[in-house]
PDB file of N, CA and C in Angstrom:
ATOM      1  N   UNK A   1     -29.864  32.634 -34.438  1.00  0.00           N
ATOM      2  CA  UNK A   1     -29.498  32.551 -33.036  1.00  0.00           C
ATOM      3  C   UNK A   1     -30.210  31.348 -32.401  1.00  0.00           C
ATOM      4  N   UNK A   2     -29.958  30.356 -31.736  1.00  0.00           N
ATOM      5  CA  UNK A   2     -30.049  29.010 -31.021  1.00  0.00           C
ATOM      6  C   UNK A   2     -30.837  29.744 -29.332  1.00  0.00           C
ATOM      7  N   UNK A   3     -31.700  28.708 -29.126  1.00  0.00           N
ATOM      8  CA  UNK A   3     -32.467  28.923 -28.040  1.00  0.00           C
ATOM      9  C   UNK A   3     -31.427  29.216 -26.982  1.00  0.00           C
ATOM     10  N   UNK A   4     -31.812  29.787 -25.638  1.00  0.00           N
ATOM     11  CA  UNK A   4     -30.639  29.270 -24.641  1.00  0.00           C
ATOM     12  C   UNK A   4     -31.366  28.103 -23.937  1.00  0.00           C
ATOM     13  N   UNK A   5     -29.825  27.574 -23.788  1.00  0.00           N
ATOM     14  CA  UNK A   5     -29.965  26.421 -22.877  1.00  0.00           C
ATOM     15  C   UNK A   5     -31.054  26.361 -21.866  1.00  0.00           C
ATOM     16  N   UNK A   6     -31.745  25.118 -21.448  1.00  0.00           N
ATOM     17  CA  UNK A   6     -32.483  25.210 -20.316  1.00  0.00           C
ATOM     18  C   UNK A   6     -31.609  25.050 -18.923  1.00  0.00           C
ATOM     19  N   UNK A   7     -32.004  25.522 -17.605  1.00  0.00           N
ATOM     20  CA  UNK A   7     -31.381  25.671 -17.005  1.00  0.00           C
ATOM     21  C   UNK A   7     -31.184  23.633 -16.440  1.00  0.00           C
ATOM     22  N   UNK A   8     -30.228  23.034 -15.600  1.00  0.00           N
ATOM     23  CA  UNK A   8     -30.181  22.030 -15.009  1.00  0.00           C
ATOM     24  C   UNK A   8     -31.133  21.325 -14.532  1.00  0.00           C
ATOM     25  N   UNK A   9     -30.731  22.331 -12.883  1.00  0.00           N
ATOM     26  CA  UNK A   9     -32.022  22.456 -12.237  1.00  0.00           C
ATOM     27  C   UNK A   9     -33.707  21.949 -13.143  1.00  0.00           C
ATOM     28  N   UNK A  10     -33.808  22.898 -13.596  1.00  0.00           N
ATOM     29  CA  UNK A  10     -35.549  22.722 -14.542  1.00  0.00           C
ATOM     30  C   UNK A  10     -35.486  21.378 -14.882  1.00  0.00           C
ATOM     31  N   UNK A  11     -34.541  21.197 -15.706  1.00  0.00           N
ATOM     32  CA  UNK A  11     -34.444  19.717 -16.375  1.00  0.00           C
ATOM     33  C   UNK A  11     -34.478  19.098 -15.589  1.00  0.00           C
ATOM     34  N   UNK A  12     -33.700  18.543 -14.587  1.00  0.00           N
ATOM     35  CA  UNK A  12     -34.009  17.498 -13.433  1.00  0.00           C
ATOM     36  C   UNK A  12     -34.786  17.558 -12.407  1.00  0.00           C
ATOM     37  N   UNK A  13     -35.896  18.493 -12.426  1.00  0.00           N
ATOM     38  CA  UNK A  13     -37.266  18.680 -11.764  1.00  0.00           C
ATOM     39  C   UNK A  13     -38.085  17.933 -12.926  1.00  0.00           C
ATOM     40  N   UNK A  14     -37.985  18.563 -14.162  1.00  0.00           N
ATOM     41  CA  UNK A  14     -39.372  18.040 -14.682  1.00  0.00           C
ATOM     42  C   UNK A  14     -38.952  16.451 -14.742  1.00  0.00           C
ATOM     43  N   UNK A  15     -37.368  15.926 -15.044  1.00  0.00           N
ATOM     44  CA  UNK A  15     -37.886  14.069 -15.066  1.00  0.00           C
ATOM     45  C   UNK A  15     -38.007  13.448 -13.473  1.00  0.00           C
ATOM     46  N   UNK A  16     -37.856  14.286 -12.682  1.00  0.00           N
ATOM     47  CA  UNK A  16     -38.019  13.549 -11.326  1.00  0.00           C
ATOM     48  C   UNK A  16     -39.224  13.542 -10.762  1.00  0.00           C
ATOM     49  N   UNK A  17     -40.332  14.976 -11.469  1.00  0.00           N
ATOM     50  CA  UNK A  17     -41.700  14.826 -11.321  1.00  0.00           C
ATOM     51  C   UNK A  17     -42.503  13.584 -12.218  1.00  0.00           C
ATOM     52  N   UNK A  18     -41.879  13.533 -13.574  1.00  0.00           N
ATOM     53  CA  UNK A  18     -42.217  12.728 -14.310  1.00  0.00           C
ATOM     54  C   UNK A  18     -42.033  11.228 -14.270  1.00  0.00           C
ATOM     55  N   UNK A  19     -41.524  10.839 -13.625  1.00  0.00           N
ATOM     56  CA  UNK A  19     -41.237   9.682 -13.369  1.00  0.00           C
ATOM     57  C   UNK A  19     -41.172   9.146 -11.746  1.00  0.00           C
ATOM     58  N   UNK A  20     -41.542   8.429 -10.988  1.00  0.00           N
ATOM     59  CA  UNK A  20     -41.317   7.508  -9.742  1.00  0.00           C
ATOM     60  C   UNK A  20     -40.257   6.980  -9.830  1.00  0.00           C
ATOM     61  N   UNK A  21     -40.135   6.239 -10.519  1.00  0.00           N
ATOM     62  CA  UNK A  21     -38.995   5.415 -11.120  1.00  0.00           C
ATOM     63  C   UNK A  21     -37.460   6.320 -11.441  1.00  0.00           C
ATOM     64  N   UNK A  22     -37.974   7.277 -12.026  1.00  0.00           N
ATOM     65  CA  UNK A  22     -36.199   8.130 -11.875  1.00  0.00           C
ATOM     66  C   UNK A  22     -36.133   8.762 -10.697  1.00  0.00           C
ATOM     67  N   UNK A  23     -37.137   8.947 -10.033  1.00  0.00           N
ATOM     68  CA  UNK A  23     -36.813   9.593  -8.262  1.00  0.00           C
ATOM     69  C   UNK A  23     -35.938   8.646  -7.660  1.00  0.00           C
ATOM     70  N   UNK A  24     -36.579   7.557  -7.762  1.00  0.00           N
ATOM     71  CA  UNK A  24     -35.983   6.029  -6.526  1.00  0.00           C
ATOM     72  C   UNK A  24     -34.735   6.143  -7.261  1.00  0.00           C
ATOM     73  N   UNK A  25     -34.505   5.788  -8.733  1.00  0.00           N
ATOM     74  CA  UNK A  25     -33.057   5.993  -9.009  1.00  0.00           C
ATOM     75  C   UNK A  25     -31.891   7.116  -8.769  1.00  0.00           C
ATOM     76  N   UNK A  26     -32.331   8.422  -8.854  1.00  0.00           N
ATOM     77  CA  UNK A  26     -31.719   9.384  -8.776  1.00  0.00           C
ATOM     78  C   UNK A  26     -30.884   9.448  -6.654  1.00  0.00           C
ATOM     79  N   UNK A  27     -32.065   9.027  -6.318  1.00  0.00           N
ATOM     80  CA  UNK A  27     -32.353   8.993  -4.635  1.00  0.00           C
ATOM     81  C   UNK A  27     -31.089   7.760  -4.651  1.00  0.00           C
ATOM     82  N   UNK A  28     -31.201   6.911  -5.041  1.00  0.00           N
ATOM     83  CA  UNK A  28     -30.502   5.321  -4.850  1.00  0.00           C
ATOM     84  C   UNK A  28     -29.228   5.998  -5.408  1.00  0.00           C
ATOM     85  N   UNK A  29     -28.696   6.242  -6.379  1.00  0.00           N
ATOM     86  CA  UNK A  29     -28.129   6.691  -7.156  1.00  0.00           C
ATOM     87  C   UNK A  29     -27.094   8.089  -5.769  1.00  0.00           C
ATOM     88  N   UNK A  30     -27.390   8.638  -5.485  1.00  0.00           N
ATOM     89  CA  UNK A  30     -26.894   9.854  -4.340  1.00  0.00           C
ATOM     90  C   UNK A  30     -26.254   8.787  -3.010  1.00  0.00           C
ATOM     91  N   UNK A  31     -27.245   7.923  -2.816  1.00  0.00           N
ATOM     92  CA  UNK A  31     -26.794   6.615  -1.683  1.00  0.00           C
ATOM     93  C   UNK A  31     -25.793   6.152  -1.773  1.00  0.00           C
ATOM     94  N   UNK A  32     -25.388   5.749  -2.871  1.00  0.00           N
ATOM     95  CA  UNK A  32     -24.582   4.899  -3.302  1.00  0.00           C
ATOM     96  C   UNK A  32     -22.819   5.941  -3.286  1.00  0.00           C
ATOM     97  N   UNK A  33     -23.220   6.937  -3.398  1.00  0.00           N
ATOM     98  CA  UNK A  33     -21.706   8.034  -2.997  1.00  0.00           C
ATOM     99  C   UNK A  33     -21.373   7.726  -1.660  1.00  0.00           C
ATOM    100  N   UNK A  34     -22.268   7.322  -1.001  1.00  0.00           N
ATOM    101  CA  UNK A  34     -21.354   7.150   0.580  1.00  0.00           C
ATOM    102  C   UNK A  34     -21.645   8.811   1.067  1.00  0.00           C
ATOM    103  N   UNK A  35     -21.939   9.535   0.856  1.00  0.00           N
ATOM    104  CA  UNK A  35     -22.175  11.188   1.399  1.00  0.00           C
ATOM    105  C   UNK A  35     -23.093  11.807   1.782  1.00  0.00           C
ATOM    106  N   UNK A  36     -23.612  11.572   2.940  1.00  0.00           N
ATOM    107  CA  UNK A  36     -24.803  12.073   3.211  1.00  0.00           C
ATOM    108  C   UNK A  36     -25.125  13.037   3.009  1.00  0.00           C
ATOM    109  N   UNK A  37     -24.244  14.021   2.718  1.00  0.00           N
ATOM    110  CA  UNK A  37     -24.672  15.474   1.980  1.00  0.00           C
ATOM    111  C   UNK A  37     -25.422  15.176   0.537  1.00  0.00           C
ATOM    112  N   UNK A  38     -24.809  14.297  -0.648  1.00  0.00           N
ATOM    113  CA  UNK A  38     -25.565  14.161  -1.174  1.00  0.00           C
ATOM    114  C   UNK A  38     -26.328  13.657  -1.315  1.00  0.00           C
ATOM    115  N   UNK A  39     -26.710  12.500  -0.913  1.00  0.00           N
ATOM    116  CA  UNK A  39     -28.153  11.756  -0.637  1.00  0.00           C
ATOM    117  C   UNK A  39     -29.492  13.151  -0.287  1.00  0.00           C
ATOM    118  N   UNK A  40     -29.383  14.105   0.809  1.00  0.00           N
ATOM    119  CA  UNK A  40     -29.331  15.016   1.492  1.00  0.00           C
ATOM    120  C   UNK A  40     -29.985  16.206   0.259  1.00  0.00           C
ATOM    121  N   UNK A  41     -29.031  16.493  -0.980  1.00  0.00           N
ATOM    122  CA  UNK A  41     -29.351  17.203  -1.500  1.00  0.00           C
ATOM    123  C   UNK A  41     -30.149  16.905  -2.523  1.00  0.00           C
ATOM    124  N   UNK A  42     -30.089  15.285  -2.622  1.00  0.00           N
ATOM    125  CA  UNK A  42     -30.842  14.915  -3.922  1.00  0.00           C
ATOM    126  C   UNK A  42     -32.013  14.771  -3.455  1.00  0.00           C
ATOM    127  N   UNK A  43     -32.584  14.100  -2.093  1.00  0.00           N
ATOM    128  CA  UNK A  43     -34.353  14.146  -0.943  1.00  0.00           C
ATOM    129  C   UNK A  43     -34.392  15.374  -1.539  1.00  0.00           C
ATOM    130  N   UNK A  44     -33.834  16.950  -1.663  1.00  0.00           N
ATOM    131  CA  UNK A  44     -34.340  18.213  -1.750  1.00  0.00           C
ATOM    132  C   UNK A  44     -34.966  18.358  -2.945  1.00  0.00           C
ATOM    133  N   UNK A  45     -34.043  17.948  -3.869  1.00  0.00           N
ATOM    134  CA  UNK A  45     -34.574  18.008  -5.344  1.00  0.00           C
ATOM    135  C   UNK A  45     -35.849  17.239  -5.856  1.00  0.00           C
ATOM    136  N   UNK A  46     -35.961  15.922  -5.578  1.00  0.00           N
ATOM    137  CA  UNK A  46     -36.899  15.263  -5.142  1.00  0.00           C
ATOM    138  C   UNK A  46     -38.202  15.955  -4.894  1.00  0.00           C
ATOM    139  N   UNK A  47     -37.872  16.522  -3.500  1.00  0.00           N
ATOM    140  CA  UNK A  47     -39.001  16.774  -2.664  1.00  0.00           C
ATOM    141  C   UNK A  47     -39.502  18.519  -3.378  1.00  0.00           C
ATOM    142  N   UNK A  48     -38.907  19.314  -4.439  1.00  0.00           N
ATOM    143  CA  UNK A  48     -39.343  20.076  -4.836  1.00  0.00           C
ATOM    144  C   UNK A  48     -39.301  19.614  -6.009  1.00  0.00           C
ATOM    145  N   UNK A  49     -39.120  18.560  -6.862  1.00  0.00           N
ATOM    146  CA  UNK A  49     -39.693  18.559  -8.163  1.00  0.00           C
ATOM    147  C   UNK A  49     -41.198  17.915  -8.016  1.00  0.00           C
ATOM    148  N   UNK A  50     -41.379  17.067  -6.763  1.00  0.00           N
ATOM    149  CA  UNK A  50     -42.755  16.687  -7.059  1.00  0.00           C
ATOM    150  C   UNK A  50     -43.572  17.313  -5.717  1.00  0.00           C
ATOM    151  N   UNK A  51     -43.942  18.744  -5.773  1.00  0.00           N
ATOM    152  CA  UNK A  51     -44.591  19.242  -5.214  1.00  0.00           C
ATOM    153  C   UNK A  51     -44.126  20.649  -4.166  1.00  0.00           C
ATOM    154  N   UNK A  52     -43.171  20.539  -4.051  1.00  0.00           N
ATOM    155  CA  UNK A  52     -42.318  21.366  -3.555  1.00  0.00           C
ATOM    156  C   UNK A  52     -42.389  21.173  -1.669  1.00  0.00           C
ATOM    157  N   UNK A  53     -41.698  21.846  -1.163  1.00  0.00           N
ATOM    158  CA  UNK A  53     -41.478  21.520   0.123  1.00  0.00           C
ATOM    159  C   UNK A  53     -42.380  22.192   1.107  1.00  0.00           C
ATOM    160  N   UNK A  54     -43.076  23.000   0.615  1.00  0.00           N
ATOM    161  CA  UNK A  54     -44.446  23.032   1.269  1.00  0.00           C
ATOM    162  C   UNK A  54     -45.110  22.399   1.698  1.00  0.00           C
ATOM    163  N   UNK A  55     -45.560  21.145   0.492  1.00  0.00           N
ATOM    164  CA  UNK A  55     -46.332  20.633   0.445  1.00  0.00           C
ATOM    165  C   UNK A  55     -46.285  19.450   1.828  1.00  0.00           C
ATOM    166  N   UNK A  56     -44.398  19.342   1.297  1.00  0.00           N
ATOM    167  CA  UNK A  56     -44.023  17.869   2.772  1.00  0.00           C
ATOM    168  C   UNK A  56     -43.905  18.257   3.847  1.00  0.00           C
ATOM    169  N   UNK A  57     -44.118  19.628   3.733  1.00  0.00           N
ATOM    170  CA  UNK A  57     -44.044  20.430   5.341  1.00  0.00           C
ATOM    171  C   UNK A  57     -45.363  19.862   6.437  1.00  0.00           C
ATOM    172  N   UNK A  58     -46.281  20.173   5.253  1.00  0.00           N
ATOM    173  CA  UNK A  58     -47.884  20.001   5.942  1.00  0.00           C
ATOM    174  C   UNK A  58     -47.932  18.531   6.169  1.00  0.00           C
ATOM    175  N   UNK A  59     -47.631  17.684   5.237  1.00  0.00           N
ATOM    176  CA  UNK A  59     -47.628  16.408   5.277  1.00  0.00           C
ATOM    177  C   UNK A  59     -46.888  15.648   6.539  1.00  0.00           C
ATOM    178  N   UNK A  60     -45.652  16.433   7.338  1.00  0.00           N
ATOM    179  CA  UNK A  60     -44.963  15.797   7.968  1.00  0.00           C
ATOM    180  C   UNK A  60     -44.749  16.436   9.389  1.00  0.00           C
ATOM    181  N   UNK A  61     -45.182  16.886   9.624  1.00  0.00           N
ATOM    182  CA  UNK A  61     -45.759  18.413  10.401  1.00  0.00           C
ATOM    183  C   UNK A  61     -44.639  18.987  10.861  1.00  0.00           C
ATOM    184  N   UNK A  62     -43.742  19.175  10.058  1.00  0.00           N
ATOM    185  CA  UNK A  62     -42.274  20.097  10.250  1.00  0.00           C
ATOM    186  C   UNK A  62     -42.547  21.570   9.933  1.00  0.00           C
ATOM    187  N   UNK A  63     -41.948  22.704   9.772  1.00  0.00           N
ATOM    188  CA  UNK A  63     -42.078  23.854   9.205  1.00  0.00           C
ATOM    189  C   UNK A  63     -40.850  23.657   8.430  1.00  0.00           C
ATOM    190  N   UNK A  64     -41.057  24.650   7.627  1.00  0.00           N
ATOM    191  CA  UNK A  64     -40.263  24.733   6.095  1.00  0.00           C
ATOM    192  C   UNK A  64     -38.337  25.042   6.718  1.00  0.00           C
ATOM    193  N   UNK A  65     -38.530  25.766   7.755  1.00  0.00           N
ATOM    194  CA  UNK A  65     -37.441  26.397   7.712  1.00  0.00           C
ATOM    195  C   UNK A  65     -36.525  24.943   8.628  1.00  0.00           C
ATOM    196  N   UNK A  66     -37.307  24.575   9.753  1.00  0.00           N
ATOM    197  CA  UNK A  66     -36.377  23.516   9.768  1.00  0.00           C
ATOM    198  C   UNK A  66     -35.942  21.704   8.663  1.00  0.00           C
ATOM    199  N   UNK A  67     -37.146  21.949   7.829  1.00  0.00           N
ATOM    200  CA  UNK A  67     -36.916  20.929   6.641  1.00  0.00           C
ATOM    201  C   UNK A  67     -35.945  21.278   5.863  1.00  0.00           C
ATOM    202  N   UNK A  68     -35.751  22.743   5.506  1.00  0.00           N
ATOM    203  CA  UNK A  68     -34.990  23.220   5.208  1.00  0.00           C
ATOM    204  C   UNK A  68     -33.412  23.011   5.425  1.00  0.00           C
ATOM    205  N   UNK A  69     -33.147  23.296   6.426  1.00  0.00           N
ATOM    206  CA  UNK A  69     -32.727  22.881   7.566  1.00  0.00           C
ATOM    207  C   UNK A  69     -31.724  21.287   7.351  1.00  0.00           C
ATOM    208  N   UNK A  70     -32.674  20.440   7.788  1.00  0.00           N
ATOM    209  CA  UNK A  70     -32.431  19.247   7.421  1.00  0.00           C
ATOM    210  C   UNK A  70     -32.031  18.680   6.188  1.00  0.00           C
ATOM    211  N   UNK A  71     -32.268  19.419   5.110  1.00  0.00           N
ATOM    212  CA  UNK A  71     -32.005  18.748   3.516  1.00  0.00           C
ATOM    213  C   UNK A  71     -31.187  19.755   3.229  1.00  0.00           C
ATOM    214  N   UNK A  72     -30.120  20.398   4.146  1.00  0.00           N
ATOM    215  CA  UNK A  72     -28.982  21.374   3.631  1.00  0.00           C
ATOM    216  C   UNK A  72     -27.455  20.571   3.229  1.00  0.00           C
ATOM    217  N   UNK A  73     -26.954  21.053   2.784  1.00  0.00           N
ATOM    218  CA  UNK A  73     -25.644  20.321   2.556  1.00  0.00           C
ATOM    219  C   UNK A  73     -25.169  19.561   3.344  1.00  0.00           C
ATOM    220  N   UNK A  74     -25.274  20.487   4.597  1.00  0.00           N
ATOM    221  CA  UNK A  74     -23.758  20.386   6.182  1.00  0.00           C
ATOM    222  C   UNK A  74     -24.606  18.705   6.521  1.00  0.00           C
ATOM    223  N   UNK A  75     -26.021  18.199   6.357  1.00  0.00           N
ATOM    224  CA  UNK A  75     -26.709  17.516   6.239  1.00  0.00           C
ATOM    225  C   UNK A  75     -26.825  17.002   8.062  1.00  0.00           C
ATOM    226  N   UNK A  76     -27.290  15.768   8.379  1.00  0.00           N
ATOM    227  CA  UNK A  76     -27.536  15.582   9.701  1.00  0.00           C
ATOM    228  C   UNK A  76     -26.433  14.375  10.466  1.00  0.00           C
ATOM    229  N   UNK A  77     -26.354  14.806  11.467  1.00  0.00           N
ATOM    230  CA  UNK A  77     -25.388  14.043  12.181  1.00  0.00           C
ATOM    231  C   UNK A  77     -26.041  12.672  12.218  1.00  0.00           C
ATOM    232  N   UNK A  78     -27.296  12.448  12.542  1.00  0.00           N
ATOM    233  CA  UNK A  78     -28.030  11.620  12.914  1.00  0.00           C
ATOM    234  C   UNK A  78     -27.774  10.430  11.026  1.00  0.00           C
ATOM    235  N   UNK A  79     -27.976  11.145  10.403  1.00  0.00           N
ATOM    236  CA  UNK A  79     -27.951  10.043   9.547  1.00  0.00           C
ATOM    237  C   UNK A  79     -26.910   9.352   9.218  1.00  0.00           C
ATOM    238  N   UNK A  80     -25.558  10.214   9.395  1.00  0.00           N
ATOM    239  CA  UNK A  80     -24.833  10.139   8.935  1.00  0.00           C
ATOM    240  C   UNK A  80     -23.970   8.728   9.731  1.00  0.00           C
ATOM    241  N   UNK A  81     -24.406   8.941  11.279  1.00  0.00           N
ATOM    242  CA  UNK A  81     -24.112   8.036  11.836  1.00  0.00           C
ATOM    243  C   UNK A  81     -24.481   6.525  11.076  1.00  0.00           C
ATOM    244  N   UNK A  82     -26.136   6.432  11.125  1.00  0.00           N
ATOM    245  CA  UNK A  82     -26.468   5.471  10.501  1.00  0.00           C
ATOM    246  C   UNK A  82     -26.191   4.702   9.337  1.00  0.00           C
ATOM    247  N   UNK A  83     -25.555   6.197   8.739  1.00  0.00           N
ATOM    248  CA  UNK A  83     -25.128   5.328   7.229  1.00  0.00           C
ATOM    249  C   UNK A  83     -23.584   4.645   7.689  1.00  0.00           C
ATOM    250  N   UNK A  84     -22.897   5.494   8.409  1.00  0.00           N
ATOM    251  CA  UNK A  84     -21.523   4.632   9.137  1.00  0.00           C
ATOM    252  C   UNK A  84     -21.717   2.922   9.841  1.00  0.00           C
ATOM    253  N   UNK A  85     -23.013   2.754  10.211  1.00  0.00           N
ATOM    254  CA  UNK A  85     -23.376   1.941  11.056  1.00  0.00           C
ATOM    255  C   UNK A  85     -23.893   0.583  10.239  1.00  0.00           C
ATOM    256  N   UNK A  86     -24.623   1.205   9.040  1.00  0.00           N
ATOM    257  CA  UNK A  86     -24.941   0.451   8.088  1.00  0.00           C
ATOM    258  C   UNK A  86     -24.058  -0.040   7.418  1.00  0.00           C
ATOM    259  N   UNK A  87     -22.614   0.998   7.433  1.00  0.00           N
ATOM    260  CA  UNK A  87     -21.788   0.172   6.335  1.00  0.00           C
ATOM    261  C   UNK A  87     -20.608  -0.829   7.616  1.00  0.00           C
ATOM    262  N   UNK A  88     -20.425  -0.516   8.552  1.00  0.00           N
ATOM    263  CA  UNK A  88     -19.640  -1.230   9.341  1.00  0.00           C
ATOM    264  C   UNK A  88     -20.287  -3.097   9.267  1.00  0.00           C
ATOM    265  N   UNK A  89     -21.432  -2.766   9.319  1.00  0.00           N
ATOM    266  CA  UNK A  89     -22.529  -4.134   8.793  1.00  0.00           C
ATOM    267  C   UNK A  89     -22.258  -4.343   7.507  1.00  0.00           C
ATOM    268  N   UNK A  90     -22.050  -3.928   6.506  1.00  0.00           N
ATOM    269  CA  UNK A  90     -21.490  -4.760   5.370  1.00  0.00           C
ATOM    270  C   UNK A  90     -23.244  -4.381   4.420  1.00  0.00           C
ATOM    271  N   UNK A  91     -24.056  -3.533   5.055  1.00  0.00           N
ATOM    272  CA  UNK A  91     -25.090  -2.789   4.445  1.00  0.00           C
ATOM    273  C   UNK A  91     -25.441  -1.384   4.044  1.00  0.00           C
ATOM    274  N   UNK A  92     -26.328  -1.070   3.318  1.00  0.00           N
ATOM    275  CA  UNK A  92     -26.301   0.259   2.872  1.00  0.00           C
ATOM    276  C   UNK A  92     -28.079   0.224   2.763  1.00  0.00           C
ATOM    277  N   UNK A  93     -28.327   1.779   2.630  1.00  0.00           N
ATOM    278  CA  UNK A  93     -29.808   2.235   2.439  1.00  0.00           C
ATOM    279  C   UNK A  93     -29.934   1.941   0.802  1.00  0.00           C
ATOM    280  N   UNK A  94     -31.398   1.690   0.535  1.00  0.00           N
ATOM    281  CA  UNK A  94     -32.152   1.219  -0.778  1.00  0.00           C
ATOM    282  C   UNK A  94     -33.201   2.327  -0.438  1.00  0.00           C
ATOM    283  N   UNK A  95     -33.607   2.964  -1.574  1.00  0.00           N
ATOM    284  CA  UNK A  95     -34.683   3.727  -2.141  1.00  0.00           C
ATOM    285  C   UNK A  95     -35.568   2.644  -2.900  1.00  0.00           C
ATOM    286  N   UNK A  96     -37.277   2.729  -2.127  1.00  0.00           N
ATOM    287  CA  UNK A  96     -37.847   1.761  -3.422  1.00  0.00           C
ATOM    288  C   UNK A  96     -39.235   2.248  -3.329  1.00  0.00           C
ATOM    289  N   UNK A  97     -40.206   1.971  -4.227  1.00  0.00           N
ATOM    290  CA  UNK A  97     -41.175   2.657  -4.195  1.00  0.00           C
ATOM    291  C   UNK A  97     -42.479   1.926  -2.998  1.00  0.00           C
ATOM    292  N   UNK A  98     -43.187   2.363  -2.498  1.00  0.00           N
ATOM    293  CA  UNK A  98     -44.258   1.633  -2.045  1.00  0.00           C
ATOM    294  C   UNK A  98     -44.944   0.609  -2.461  1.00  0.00           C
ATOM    295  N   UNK A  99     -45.570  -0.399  -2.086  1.00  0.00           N
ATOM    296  CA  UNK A  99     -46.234  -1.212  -3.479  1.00  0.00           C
ATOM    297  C   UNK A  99     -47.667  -1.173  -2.869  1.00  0.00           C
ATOM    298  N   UNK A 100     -48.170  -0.673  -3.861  1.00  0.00           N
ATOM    299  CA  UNK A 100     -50.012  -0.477  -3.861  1.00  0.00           C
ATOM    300  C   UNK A 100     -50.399  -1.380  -2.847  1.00  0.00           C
ATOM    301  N   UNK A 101     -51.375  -1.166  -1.646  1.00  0.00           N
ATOM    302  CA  UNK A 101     -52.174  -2.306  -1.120  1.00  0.00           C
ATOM    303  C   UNK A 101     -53.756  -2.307  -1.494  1.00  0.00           C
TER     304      UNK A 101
END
């Protein structure tokens, strides 16, 4: 009898914790659909493979339920505008990492 499968999910937590570099891609990668829902859902995945959303709660002084909230599908009007606004400009959002100072 063969292991069972690992679940998705798991798998694309542990390389998005494991890597910086596949976050910004995965993140860039959701951008590039034009859908702020998914951009939206991939920040979630993100933001619970490397540490979970607790953690960016405290960090950002939101509570969970409206971060929650915010990284849901139906996603935010507010961005969505922007990404309309960005592309009427002939631009789009980039994911990139910080660079050490």
């Amino acid at each position: 009898m063969s292991k069972p499968a690992r679940a998705y999910t798991e798998f694309l937590h542990e390389r998005l914790a494991a890597s910086e570099e596949e976050a910004v891609g995965y993140l860039n990668t959701a951008l590039e659909e034009g859908d702020p829902s998914v951009f939206l859902l991939a920040l979630r995945d993100v933001a619970e493979a490397r540490g979970g959303l607790g953690k960016l709660t405290a960090a950002i002084h939101l509570d969970q339920e409206n971060l929650l909230r915010s990284l849901a599908e139906n996603g935010s009007s507010e961005f969505s505008s922007l990404a309309a606004l960005l592309d009427a400009l002939g631009m789009q959002l980039m994911v990139s990492l910080k660079s050490a100072a």
